[in-house]
C-alpha atoms as a PDB file:
ATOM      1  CA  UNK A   1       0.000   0.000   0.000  1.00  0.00           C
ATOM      2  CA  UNK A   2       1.135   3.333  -0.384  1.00  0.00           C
ATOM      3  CA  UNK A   3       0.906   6.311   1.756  1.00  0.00           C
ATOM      4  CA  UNK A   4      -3.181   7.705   2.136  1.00  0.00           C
ATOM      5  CA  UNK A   5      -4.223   4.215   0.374  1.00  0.00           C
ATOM      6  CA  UNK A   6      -7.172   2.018   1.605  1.00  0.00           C
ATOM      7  CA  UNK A   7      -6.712  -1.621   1.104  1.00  0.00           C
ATOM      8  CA  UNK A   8      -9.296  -1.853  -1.728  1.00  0.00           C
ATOM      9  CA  UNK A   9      -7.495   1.483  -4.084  1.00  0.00           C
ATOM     10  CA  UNK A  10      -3.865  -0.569  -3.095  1.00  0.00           C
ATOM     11  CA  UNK A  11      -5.651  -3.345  -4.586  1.00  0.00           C
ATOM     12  CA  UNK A  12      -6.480  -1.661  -7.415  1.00  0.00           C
ATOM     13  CA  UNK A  13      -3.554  -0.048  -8.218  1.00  0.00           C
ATOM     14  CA  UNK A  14      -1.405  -2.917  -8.085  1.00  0.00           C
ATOM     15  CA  UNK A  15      -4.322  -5.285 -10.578  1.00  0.00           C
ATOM     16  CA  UNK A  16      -3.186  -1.818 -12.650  1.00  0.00           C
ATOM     17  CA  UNK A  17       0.315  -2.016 -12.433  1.00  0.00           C
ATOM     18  CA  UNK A  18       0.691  -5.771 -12.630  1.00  0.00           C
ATOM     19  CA  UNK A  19      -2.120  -6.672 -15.322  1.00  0.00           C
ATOM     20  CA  UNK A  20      -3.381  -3.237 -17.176  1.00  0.00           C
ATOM     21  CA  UNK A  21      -6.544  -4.147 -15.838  1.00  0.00           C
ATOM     22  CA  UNK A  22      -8.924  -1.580 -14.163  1.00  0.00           C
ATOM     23  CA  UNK A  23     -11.322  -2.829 -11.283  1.00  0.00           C
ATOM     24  CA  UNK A  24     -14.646  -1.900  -9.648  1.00  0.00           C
ATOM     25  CA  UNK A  25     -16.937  -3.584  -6.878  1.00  0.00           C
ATOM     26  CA  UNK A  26     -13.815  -4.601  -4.843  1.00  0.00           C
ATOM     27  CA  UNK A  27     -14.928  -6.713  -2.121  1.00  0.00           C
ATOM     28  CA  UNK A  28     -12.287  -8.327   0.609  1.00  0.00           C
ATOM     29  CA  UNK A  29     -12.376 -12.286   0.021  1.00  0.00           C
ATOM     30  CA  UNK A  30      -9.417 -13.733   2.064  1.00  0.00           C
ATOM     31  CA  UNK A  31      -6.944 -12.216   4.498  1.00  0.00           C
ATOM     32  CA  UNK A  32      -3.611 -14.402   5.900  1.00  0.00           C
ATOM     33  CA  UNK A  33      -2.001 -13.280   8.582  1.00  0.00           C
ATOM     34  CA  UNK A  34       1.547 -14.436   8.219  1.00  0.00           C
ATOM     35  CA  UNK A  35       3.789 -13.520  11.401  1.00  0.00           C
ATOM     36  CA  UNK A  36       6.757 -14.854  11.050  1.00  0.00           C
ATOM     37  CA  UNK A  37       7.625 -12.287   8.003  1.00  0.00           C
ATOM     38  CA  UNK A  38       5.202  -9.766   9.788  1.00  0.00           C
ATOM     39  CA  UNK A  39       3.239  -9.130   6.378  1.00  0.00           C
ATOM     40  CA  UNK A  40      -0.560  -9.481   6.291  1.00  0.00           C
ATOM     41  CA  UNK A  41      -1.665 -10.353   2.434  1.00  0.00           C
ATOM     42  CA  UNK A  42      -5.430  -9.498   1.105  1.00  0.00           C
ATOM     43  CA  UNK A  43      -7.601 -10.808  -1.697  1.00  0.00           C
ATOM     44  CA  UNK A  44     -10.341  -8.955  -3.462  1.00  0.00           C
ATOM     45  CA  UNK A  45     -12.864 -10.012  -5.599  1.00  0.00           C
ATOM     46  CA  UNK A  46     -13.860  -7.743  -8.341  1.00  0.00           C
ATOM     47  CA  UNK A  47     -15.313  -6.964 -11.664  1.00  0.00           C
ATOM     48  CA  UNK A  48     -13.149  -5.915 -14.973  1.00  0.00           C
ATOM     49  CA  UNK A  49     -14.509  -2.213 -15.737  1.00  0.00           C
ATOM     50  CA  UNK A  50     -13.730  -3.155 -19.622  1.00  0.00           C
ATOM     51  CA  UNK A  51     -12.343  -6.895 -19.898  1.00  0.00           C
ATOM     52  CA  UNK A  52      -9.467  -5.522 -20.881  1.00  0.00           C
ATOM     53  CA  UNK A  53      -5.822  -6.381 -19.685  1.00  0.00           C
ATOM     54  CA  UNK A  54      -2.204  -6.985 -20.064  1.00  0.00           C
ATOM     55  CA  UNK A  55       1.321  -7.054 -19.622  1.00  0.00           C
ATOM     56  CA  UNK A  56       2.163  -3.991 -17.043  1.00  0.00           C
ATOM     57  CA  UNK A  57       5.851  -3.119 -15.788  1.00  0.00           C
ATOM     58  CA  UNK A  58       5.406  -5.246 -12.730  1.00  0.00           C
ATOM     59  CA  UNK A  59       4.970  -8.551 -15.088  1.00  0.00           C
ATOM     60  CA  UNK A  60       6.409 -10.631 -17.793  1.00  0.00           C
ATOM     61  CA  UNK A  61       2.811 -12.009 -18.777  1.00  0.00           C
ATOM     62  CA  UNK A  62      -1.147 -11.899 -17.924  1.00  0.00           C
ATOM     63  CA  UNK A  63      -3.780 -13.738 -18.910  1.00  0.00           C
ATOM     64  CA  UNK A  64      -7.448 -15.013 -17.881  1.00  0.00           C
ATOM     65  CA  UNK A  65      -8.002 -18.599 -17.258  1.00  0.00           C
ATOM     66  CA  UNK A  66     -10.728 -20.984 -16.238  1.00  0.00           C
ATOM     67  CA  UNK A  67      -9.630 -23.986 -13.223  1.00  0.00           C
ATOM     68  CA  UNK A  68      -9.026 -26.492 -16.017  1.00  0.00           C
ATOM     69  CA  UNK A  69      -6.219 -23.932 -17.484  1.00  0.00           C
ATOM     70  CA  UNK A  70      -4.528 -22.946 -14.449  1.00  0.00           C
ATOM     71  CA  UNK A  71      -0.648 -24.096 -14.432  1.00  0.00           C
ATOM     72  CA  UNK A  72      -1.217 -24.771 -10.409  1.00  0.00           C
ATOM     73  CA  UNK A  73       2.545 -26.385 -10.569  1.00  0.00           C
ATOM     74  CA  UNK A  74       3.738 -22.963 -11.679  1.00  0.00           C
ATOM     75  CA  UNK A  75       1.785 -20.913  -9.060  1.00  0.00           C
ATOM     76  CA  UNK A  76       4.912 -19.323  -6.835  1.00  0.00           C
ATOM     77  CA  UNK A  77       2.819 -18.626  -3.498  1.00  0.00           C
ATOM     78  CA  UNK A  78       0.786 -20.659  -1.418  1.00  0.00           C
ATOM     79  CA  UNK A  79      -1.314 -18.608  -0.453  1.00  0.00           C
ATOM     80  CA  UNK A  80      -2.417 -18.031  -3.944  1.00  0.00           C
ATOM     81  CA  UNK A  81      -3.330 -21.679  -4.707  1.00  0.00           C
ATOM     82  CA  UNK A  82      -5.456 -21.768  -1.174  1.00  0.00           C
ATOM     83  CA  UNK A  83      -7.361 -18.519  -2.474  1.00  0.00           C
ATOM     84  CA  UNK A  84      -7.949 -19.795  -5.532  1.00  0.00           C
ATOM     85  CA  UNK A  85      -9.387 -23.356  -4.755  1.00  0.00           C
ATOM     86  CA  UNK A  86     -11.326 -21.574  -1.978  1.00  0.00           C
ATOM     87  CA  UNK A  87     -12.838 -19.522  -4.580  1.00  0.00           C
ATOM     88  CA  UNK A  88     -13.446 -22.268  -6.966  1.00  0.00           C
ATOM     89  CA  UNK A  89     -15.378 -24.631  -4.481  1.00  0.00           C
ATOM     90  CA  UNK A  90     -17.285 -21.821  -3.479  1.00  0.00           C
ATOM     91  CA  UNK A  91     -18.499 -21.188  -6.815  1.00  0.00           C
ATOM     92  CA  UNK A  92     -19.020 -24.586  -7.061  1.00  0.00           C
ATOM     93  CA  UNK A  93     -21.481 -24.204  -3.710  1.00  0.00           C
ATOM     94  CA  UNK A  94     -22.790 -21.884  -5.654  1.00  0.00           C
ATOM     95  CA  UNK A  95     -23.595 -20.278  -1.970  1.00  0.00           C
ATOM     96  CA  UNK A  96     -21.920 -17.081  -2.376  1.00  0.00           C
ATOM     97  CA  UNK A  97     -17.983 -16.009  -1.518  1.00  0.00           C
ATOM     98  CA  UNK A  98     -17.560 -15.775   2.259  1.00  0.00           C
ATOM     99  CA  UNK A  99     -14.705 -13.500   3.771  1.00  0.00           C
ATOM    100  CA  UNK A 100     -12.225 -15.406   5.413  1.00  0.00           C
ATOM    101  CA  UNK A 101      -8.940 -15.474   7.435  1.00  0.00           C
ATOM    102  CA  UNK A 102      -6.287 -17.487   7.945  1.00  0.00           C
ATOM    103  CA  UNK A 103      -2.654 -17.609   9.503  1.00  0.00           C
ATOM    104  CA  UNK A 104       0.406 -18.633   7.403  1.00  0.00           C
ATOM    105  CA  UNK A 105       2.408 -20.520  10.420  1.00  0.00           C
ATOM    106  CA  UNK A 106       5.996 -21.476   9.335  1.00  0.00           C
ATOM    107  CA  UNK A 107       6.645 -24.963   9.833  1.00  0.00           C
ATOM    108  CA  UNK A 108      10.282 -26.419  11.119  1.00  0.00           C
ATOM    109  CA  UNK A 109      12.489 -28.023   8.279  1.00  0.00           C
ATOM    110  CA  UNK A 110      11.952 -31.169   9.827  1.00  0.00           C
ATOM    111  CA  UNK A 111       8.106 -31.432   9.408  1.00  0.00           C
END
């Protein structure tokens, strides 16, 4: 976030700077606490204002894809593949998409 930012206009901005892609109807869909790198991270659910995106100076590539097309054995974070299956079954519930939160806890090497 940057300086006189709420969570939802840091959200946008960075769906900007990372995939050309303006937002509306942000709404707060998962939080993780993760306290062993004191960082907090926060997903929004939102609408494309146009449909339109692409490749920003924070990326090297964007694109849209349905849970059959995800490369989940290229996803880099975690926390991303939780929020996204979470997302997916509740669509699947068809139930609506709850806010949650979870912790991150760092596990020993030897786990």
């Amino acid at each position: 976030m940057e300086n006189q930012e709420t969570t939802a206009q840091g959200a946008a901005r960075e769906t900007w700077e990372e995939a050309r892609a303006k937002v509306k109807d942000l709404s707060l869909y998962y939080l993780f606490d993760v306290p062993a790198i004191d960082q907090v991270y926060l997903f929004y659910l939102c609408e494309l204002e146009t449909g339109e995106f692409g490749v920003g100076p924070e990326s090297i590539e964007c694109g849209l894809f349905s849970e059959s097309e995800i490369p989940w054995d290229e996803l880099a974070f975690p926390v991303v593949i939780e929020t996204l299956k979470t997302y997916f079954s509740d669509a699947a519930e068809g139930k609506g998409f709850p806010m949650r939160v979870d912790t991150v806890i760092r596990r020993s090497k030897r786990e």
